[in-house]
ModelCIF file with pLDDT and N, C-alpha, C, O atoms, coordinates in Angstrom:
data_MODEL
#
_entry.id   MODEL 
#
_entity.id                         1 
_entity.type                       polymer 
_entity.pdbx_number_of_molecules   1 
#
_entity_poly.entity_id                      1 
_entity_poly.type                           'polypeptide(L)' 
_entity_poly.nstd_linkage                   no 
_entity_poly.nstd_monomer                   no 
_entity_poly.pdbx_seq_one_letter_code       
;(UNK)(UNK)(UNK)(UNK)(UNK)(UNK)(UNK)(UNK)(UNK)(UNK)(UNK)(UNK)(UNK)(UNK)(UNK)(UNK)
(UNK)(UNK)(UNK)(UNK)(UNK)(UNK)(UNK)(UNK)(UNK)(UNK)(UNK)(UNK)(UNK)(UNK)(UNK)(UNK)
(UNK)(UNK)(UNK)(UNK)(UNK)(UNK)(UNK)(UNK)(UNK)(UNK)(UNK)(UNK)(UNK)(UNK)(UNK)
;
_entity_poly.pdbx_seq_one_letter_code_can   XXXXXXXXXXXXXXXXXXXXXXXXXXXXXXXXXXXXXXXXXXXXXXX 
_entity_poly.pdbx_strand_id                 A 
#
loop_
_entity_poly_seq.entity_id 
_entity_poly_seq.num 
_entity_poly_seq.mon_id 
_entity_poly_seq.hetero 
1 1  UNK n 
1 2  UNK n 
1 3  UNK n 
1 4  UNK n 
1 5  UNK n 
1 6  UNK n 
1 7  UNK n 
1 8  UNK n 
1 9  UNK n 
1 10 UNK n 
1 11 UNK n 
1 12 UNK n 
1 13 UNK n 
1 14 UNK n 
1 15 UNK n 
1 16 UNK n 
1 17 UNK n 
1 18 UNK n 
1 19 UNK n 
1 20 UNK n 
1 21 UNK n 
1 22 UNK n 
1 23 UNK n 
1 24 UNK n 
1 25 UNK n 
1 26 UNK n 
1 27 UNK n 
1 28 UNK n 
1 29 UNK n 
1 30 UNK n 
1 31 UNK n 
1 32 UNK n 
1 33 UNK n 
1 34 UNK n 
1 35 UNK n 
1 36 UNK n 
1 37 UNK n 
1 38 UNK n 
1 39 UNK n 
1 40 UNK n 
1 41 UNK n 
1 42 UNK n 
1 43 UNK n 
1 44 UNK n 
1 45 UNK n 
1 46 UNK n 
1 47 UNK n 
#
_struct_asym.id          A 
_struct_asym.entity_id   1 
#
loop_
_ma_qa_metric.id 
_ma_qa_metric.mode 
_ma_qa_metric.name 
_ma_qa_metric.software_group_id 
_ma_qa_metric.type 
1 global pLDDT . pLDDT 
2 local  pLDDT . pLDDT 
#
_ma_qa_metric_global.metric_id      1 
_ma_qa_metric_global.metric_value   91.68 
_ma_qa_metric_global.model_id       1 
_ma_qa_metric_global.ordinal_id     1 
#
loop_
_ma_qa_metric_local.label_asym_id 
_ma_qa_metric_local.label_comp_id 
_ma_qa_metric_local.label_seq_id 
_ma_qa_metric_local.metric_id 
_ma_qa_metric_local.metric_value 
_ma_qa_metric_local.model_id 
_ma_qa_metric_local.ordinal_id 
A UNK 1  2 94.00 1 1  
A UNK 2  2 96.00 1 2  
A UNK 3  2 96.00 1 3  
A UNK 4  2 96.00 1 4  
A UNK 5  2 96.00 1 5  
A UNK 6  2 96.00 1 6  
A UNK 7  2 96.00 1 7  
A UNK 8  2 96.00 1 8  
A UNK 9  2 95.00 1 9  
A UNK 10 2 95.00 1 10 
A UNK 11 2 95.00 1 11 
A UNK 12 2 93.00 1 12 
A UNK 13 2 94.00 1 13 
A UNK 14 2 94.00 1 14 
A UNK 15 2 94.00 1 15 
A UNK 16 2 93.00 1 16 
A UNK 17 2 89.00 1 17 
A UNK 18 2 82.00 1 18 
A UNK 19 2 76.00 1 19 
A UNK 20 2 75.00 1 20 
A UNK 21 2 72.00 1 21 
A UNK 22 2 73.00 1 22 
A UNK 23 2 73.00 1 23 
A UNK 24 2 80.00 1 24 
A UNK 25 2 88.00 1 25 
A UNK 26 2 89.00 1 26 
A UNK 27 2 87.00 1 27 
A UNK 28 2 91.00 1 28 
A UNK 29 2 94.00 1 29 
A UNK 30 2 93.00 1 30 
A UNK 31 2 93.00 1 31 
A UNK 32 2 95.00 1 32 
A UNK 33 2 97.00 1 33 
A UNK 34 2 96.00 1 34 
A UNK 35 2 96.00 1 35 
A UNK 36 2 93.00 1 36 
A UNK 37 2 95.00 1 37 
A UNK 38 2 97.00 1 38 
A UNK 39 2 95.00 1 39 
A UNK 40 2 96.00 1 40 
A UNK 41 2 97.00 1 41 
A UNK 42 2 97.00 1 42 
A UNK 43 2 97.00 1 43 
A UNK 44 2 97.00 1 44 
A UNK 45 2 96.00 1 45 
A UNK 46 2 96.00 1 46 
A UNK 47 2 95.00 1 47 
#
loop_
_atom_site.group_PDB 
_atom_site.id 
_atom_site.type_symbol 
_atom_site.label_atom_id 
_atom_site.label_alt_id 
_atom_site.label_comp_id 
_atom_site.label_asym_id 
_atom_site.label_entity_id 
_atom_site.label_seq_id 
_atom_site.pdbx_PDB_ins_code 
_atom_site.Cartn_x 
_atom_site.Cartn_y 
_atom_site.Cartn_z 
_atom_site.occupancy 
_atom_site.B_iso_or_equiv 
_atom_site.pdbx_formal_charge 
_atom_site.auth_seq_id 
_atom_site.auth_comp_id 
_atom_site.auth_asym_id 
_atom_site.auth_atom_id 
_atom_site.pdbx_PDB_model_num 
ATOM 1   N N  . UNK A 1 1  ? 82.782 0.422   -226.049 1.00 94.00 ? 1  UNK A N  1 
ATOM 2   C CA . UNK A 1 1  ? 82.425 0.552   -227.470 1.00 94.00 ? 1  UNK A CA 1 
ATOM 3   C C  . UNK A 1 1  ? 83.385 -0.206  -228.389 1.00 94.00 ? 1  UNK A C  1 
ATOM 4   O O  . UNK A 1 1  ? 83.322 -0.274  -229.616 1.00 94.00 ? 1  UNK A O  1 
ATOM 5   N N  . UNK A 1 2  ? 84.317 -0.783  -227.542 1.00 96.00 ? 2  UNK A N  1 
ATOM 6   C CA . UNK A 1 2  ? 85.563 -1.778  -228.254 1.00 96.00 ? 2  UNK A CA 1 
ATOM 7   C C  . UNK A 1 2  ? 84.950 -3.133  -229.178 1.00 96.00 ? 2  UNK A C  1 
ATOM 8   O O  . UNK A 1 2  ? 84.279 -3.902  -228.492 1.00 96.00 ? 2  UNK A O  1 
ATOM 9   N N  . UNK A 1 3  ? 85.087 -3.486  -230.525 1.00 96.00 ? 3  UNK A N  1 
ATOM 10  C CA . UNK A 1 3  ? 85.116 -4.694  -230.786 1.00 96.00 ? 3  UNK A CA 1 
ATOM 11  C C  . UNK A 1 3  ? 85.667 -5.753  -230.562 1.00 96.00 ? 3  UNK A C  1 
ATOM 12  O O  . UNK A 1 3  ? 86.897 -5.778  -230.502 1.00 96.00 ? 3  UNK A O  1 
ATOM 13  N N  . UNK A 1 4  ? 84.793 -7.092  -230.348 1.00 96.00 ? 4  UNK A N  1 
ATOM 14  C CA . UNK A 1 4  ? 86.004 -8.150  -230.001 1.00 96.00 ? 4  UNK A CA 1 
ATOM 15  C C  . UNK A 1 4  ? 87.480 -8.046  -231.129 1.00 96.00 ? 4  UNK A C  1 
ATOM 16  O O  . UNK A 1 4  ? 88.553 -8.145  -230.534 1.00 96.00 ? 4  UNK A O  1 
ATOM 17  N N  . UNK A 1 5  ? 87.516 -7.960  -231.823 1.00 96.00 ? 5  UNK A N  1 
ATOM 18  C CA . UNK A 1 5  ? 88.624 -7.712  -232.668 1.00 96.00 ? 5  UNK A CA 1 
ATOM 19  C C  . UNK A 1 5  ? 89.398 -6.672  -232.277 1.00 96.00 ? 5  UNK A C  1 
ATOM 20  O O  . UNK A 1 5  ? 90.558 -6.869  -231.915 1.00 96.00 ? 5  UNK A O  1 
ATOM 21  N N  . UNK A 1 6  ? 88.924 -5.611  -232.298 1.00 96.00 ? 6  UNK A N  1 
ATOM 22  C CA . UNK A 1 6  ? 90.025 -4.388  -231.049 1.00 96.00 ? 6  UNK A CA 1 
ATOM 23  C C  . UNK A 1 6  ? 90.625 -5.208  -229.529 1.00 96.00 ? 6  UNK A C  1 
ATOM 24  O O  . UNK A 1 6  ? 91.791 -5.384  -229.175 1.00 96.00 ? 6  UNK A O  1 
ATOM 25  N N  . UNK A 1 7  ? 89.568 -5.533  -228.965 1.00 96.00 ? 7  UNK A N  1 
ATOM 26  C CA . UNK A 1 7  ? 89.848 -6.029  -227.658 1.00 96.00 ? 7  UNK A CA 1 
ATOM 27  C C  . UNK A 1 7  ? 90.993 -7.280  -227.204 1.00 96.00 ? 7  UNK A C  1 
ATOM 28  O O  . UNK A 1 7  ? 91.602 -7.592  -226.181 1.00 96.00 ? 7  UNK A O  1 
ATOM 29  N N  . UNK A 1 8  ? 90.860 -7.863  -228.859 1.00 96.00 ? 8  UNK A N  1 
ATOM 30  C CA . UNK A 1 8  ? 92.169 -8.560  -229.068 1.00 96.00 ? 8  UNK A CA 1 
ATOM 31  C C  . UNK A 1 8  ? 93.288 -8.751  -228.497 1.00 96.00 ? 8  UNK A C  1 
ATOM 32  O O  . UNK A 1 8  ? 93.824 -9.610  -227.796 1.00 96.00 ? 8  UNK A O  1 
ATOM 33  N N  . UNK A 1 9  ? 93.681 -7.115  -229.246 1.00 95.00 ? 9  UNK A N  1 
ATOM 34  C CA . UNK A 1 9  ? 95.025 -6.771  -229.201 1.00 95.00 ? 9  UNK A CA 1 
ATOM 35  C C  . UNK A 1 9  ? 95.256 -6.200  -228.165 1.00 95.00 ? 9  UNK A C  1 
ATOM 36  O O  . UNK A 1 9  ? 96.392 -6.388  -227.727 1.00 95.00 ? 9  UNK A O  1 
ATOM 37  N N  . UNK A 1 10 ? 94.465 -5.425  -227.467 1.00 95.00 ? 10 UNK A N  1 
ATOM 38  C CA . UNK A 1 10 ? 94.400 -4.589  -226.424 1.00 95.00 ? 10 UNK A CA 1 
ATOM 39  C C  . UNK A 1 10 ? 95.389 -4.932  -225.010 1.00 95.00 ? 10 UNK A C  1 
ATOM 40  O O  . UNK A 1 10 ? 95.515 -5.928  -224.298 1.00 95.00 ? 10 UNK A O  1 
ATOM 41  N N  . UNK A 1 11 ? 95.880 -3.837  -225.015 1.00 95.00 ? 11 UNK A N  1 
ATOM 42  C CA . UNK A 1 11 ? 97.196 -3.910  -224.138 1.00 95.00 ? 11 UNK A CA 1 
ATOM 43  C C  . UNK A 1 11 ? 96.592 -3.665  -222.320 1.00 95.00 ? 11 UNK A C  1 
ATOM 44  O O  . UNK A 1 11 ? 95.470 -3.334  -221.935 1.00 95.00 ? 11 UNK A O  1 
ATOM 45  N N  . UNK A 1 12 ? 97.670 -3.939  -221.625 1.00 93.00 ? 12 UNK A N  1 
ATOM 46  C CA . UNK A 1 12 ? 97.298 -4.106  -220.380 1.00 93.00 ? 12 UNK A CA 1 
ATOM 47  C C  . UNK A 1 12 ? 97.360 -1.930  -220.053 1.00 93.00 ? 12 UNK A C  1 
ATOM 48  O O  . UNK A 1 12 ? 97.129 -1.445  -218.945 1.00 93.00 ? 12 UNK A O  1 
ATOM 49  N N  . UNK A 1 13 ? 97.552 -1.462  -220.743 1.00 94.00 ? 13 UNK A N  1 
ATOM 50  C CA . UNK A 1 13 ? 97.718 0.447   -220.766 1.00 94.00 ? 13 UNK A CA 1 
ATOM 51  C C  . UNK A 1 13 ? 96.687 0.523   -220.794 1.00 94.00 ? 13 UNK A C  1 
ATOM 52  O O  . UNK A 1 13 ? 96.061 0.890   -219.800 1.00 94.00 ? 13 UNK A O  1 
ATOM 53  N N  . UNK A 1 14 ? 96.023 0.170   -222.084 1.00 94.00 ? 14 UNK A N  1 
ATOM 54  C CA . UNK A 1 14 ? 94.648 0.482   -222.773 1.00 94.00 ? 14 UNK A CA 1 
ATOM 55  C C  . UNK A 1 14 ? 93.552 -0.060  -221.328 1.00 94.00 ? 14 UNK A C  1 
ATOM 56  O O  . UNK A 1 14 ? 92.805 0.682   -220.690 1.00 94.00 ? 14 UNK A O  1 
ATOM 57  N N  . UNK A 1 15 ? 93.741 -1.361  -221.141 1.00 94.00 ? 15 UNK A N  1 
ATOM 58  C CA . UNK A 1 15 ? 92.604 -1.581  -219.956 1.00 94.00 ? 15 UNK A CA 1 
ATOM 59  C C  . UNK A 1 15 ? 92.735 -0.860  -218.736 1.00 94.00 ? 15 UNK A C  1 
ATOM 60  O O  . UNK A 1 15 ? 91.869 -0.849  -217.861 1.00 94.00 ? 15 UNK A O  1 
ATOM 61  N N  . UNK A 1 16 ? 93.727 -0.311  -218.686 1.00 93.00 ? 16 UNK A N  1 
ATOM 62  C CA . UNK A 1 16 ? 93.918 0.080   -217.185 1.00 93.00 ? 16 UNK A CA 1 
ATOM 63  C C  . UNK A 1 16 ? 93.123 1.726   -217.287 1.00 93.00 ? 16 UNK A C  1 
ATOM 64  O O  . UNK A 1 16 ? 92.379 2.098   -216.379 1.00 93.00 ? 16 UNK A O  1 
ATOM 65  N N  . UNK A 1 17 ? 93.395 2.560   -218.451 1.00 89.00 ? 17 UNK A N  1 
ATOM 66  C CA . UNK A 1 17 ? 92.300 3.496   -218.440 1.00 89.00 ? 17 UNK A CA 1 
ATOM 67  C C  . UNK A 1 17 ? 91.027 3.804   -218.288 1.00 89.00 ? 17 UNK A C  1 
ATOM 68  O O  . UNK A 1 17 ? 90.193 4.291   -219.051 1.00 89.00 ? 17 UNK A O  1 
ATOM 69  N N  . UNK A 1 18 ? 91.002 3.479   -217.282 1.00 82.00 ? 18 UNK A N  1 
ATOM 70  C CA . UNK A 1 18 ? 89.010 3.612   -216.938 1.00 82.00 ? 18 UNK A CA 1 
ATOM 71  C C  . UNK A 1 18 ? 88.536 4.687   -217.126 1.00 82.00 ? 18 UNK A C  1 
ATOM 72  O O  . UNK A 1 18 ? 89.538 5.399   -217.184 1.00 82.00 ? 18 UNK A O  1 
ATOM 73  N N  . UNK A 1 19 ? 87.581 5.396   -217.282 1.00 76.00 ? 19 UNK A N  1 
ATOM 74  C CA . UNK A 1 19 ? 86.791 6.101   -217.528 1.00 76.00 ? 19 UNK A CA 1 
ATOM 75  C C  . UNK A 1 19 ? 86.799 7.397   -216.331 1.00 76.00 ? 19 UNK A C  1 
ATOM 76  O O  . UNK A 1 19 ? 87.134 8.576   -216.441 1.00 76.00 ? 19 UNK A O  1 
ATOM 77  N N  . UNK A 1 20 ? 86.208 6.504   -215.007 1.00 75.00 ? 20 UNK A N  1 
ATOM 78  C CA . UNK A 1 20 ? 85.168 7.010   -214.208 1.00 75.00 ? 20 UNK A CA 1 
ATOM 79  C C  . UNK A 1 20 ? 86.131 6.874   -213.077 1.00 75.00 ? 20 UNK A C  1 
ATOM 80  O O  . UNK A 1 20 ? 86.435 7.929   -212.520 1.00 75.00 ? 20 UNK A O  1 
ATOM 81  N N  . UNK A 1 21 ? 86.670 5.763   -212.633 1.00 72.00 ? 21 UNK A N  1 
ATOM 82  C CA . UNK A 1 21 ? 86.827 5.485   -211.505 1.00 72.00 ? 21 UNK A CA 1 
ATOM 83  C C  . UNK A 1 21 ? 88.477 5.356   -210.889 1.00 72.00 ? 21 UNK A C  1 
ATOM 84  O O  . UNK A 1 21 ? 88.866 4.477   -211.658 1.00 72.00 ? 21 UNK A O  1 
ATOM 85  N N  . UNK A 1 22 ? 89.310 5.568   -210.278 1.00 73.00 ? 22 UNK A N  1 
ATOM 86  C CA . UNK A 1 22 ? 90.429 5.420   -210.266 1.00 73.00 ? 22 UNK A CA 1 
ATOM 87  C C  . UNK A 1 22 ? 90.567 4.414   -208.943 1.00 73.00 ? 22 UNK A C  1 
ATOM 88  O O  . UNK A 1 22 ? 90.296 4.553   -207.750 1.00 73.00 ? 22 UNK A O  1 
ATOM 89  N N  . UNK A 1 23 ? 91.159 3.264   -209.797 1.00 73.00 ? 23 UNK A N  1 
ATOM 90  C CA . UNK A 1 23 ? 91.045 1.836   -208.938 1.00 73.00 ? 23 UNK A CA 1 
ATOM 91  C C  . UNK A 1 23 ? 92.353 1.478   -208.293 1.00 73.00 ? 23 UNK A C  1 
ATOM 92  O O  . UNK A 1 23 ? 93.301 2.257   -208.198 1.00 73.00 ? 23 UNK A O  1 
ATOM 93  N N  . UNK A 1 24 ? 92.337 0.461   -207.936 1.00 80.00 ? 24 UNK A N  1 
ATOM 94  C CA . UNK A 1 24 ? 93.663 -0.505  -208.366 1.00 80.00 ? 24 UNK A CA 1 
ATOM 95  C C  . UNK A 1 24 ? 93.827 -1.222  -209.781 1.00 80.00 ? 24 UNK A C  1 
ATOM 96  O O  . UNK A 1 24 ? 92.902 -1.174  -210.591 1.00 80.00 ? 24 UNK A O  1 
ATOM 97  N N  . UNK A 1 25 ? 95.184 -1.979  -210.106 1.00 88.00 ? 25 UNK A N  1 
ATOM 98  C CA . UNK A 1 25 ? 94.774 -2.650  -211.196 1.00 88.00 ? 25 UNK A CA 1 
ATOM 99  C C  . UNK A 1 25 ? 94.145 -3.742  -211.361 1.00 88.00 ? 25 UNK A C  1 
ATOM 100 O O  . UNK A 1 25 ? 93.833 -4.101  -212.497 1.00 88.00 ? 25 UNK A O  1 
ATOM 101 N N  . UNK A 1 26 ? 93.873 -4.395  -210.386 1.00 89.00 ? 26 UNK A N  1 
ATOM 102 C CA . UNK A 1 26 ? 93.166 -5.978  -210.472 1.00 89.00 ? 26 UNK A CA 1 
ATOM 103 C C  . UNK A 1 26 ? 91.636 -5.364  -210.414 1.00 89.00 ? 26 UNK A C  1 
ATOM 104 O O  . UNK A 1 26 ? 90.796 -6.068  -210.977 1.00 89.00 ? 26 UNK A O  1 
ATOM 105 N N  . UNK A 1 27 ? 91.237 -4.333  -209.902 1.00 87.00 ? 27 UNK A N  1 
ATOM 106 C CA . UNK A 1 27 ? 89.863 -4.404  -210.205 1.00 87.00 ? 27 UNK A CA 1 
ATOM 107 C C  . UNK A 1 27 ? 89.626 -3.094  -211.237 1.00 87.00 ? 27 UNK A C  1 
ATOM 108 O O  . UNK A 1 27 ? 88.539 -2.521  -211.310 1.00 87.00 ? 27 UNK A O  1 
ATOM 109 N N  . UNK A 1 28 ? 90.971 -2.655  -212.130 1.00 91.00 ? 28 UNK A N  1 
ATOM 110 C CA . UNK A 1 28 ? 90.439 -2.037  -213.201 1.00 91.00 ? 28 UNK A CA 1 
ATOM 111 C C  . UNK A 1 28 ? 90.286 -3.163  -214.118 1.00 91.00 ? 28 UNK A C  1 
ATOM 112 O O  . UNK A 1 28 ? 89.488 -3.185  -215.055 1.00 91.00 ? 28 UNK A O  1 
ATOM 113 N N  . UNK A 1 29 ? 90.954 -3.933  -213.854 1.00 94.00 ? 29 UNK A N  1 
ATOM 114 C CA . UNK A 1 29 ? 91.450 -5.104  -215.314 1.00 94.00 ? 29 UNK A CA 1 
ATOM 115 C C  . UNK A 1 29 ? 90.034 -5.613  -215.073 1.00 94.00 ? 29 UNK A C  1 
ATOM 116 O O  . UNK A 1 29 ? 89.482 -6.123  -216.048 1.00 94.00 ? 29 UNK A O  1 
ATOM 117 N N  . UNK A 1 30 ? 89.375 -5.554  -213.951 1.00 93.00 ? 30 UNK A N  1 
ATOM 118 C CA . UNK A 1 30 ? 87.547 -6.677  -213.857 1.00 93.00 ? 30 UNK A CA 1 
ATOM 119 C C  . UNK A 1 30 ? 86.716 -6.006  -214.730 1.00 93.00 ? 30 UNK A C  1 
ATOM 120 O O  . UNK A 1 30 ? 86.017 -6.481  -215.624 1.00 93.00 ? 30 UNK A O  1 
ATOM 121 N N  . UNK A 1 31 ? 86.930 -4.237  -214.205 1.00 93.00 ? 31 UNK A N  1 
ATOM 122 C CA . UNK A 1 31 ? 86.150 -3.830  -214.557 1.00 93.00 ? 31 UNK A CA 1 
ATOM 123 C C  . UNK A 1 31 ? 86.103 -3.916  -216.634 1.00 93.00 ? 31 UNK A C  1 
ATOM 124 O O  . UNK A 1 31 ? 85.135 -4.115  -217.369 1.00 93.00 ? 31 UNK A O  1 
ATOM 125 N N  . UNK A 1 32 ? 87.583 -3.665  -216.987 1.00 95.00 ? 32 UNK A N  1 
ATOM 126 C CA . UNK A 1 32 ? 87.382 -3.734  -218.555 1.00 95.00 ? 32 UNK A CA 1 
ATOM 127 C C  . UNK A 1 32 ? 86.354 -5.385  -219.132 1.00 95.00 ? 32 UNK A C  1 
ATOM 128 O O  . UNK A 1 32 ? 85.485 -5.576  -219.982 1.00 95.00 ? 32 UNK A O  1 
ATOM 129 N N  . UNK A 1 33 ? 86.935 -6.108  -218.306 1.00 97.00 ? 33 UNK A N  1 
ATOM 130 C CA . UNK A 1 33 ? 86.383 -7.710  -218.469 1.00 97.00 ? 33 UNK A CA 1 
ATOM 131 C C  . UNK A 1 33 ? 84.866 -7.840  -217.933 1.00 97.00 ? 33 UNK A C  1 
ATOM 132 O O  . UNK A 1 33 ? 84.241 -8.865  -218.203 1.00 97.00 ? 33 UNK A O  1 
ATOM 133 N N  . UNK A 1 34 ? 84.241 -6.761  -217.140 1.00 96.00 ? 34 UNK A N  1 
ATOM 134 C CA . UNK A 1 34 ? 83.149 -6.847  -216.502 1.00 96.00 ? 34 UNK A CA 1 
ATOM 135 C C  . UNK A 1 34 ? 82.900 -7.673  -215.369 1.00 96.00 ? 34 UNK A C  1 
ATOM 136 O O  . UNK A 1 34 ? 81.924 -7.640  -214.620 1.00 96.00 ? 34 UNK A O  1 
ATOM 137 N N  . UNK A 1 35 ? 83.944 -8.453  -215.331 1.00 96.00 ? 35 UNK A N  1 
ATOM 138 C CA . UNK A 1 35 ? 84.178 -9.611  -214.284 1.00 96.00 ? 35 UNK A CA 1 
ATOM 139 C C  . UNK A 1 35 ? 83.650 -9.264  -212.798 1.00 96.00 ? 35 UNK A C  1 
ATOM 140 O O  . UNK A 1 35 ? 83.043 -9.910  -211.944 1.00 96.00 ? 35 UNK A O  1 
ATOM 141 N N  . UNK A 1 36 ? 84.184 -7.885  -212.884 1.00 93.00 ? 36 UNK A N  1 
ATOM 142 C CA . UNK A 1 36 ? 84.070 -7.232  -211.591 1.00 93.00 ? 36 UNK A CA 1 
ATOM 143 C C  . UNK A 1 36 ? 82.032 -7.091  -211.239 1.00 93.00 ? 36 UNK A C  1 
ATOM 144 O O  . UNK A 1 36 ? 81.650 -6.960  -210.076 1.00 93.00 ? 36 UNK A O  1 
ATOM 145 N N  . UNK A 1 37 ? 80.934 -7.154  -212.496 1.00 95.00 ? 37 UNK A N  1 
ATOM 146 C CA . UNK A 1 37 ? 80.520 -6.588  -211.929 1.00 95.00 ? 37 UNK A CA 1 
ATOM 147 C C  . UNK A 1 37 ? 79.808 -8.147  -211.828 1.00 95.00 ? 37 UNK A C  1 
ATOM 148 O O  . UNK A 1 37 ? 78.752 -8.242  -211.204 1.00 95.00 ? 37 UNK A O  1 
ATOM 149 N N  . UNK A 1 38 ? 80.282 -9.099  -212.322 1.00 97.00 ? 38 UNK A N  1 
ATOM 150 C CA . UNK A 1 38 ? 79.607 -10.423 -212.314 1.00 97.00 ? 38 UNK A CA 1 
ATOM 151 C C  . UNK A 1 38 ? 80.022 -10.912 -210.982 1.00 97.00 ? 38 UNK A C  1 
ATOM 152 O O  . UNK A 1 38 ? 79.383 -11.825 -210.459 1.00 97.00 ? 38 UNK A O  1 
ATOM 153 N N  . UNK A 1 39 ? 80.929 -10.439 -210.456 1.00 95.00 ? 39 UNK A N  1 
ATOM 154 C CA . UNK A 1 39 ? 81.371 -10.630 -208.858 1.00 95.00 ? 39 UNK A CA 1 
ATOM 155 C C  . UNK A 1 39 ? 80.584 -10.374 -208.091 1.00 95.00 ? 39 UNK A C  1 
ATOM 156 O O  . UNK A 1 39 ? 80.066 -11.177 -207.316 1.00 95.00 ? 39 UNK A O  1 
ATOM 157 N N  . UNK A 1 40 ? 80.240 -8.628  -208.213 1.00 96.00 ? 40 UNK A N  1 
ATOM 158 C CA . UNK A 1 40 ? 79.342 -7.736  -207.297 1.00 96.00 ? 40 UNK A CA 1 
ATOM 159 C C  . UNK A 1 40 ? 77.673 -8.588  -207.465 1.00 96.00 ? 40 UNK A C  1 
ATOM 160 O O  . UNK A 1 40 ? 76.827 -8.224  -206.649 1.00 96.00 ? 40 UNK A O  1 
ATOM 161 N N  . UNK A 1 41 ? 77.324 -9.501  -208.332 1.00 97.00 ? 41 UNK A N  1 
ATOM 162 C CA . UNK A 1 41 ? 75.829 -9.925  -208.908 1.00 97.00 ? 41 UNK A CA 1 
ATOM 163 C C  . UNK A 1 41 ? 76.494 -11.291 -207.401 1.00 97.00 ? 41 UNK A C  1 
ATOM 164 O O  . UNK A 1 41 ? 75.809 -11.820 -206.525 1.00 97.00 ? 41 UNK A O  1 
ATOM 165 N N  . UNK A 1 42 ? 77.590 -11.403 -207.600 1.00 97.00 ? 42 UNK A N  1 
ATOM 166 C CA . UNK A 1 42 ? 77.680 -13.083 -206.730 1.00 97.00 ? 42 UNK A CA 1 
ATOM 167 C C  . UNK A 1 42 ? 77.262 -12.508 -205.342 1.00 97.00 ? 42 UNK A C  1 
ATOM 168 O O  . UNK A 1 42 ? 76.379 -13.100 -204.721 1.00 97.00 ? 42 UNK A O  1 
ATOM 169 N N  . UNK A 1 43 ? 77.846 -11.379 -204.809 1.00 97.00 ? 43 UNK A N  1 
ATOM 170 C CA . UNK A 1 43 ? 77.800 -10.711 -203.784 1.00 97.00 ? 43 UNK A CA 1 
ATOM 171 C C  . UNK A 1 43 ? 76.063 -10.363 -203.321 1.00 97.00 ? 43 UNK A C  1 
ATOM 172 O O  . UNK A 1 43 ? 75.405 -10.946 -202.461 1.00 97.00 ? 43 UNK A O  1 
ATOM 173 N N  . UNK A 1 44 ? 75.708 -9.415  -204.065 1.00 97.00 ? 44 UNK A N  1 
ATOM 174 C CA . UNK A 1 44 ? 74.779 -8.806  -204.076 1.00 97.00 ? 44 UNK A CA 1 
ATOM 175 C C  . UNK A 1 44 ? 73.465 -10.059 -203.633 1.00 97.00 ? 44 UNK A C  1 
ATOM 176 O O  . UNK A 1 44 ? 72.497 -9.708  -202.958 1.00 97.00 ? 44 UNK A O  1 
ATOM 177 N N  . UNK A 1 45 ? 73.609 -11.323 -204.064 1.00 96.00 ? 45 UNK A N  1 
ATOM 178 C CA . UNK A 1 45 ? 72.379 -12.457 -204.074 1.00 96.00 ? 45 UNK A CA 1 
ATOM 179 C C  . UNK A 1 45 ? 72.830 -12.667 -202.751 1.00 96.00 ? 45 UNK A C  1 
ATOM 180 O O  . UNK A 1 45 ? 71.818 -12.898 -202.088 1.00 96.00 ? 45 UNK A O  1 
ATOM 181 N N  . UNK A 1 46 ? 74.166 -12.717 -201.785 1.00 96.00 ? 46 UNK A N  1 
ATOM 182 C CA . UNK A 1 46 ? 74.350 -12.847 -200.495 1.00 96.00 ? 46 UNK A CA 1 
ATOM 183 C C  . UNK A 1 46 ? 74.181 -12.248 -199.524 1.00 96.00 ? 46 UNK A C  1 
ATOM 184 O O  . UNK A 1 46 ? 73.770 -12.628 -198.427 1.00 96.00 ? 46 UNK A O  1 
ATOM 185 N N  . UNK A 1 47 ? 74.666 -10.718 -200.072 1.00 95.00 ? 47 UNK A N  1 
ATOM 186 C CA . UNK A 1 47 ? 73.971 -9.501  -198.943 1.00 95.00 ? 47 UNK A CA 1 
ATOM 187 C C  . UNK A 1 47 ? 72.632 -8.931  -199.237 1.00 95.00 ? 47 UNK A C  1 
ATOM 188 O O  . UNK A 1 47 ? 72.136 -8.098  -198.480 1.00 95.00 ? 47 UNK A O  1 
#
């Protein structure tokens, strides 16, 4: 619900709080970036 303007400033604390899931940090940091799930879409067309 963050604006790009919040998301700015946004500290590596702030991303690491996920919600739901308790990760590591390289795939909490995807998940704030969504990166993670544009990964799982690369995956998903292979398996």
């Amino acid at each position: 619900t963050w604006t790009r303007t919040e998301m700015a400033t946004a500290t590596a604390a702030d991303a690491l709080k996920h919600p739901n899931w308790r990760m590591g940090q390289k795939v909490t940091i995807d998940s704030a970036t969504l990166m993670n799930k544009g990964l799982e879409v690369i995956e998903a067309h292979h398996l």
